[in-house]
Protein backbone atom coordinates (compact mmCIF):
# COMPACT_ATOMS: atom_id res chain seq x y z
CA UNK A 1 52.26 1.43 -17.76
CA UNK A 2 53.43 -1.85 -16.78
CA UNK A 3 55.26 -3.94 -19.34
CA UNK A 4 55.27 -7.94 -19.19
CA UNK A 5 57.25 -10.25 -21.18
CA UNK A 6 55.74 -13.71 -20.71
CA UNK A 7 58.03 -16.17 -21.78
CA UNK A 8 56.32 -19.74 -22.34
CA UNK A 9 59.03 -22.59 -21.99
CA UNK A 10 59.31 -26.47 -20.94
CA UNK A 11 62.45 -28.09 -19.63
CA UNK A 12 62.64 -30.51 -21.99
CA UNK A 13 62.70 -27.55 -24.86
CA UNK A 14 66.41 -27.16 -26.86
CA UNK A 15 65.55 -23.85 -28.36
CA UNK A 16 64.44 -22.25 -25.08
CA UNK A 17 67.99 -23.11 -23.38
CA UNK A 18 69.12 -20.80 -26.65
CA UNK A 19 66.22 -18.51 -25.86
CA UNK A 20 66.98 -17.94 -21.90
CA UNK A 21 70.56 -16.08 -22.27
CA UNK A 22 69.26 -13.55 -24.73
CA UNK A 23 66.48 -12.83 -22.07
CA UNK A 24 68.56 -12.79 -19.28
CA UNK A 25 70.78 -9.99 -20.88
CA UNK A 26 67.95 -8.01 -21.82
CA UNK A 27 66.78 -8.21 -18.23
CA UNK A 28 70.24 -7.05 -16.80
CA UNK A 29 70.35 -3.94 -18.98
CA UNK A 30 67.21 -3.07 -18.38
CA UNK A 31 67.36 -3.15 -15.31
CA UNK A 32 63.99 -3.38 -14.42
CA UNK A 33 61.66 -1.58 -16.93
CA UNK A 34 59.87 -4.53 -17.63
CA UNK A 35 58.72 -7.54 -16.11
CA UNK A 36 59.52 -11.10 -16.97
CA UNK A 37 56.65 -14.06 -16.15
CA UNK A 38 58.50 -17.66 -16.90
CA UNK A 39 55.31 -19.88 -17.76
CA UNK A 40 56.24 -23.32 -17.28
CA UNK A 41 53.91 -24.88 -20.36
CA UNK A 42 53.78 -28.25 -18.68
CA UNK A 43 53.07 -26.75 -15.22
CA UNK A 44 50.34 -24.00 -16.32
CA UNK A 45 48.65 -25.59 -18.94
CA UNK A 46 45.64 -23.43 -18.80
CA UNK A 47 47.78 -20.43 -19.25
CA UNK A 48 49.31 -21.52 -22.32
CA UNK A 49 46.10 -22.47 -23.70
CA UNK A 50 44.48 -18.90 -22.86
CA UNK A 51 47.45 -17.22 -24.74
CA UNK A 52 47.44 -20.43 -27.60
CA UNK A 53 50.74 -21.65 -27.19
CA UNK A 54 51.49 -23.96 -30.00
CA UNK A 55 55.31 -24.05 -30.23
CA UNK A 56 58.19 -23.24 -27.97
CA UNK A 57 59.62 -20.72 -27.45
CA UNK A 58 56.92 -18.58 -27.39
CA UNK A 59 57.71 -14.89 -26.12
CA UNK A 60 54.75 -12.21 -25.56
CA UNK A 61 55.11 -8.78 -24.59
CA UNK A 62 51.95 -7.23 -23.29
CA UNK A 63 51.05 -4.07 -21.41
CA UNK A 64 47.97 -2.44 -20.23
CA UNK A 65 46.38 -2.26 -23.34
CA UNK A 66 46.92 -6.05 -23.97
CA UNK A 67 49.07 -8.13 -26.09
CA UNK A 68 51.56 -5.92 -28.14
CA UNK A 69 53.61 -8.66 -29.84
CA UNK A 70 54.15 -12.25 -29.76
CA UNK A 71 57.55 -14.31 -30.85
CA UNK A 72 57.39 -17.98 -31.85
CA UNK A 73 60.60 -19.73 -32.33
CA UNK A 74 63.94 -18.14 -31.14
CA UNK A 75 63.66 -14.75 -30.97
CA UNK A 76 66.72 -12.09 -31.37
CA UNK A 77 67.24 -9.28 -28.82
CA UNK A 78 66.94 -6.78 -31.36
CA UNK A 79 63.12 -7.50 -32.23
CA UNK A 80 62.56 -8.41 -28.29
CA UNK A 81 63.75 -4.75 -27.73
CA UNK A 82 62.38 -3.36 -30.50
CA UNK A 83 58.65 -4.78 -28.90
CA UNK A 84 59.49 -3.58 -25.68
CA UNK A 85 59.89 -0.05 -26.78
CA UNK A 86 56.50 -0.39 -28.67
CA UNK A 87 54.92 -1.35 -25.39
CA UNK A 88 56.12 1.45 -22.95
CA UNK A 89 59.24 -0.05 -21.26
């Protein structure tokens, strides 16, 4: 089962420079069990619009079944990790 947290951002977002440290520490202790996809919003436009991006940060965790959760806004690591285990990583 491959896990995939997509996180949807834009440089010129405040609350995603709040957002990225809380990913980054989930990534280091997890060394691995999931995999993160950065998704530029002003870059990959058509992305965001196929997963309907409205707001940043958004965060979505999705597997091979699909999309199991999605996070608008600042998201704790709790909740993130709480998703992840829901999904298989």
């Amino acid at each position: 089962m491959t896990v995939t947290l997509k996180d949807f951002y834009a440089d010129w977002c405040g609350p995603c420079k709040t957002q990225d440290p809380i990913l980054e520490e989930i990534e280091d202790d997890w060394d691995g069990g999931f995999e993160v996809e950065k998704v530029n919003v002003d870059e990959a436009q058509d992305v965001a619009n196929e997963y309907q991006v409205r707001s940043l940060p958004t965060l979505v965790i999705e597997n091979d079944d699909g999309i199991v959760e999605r996070f608008v806004g600042v998201t704790q690591r709790e909740d993130i990790e709480d998703a992840l285990e829901s999904a298989g990583a």
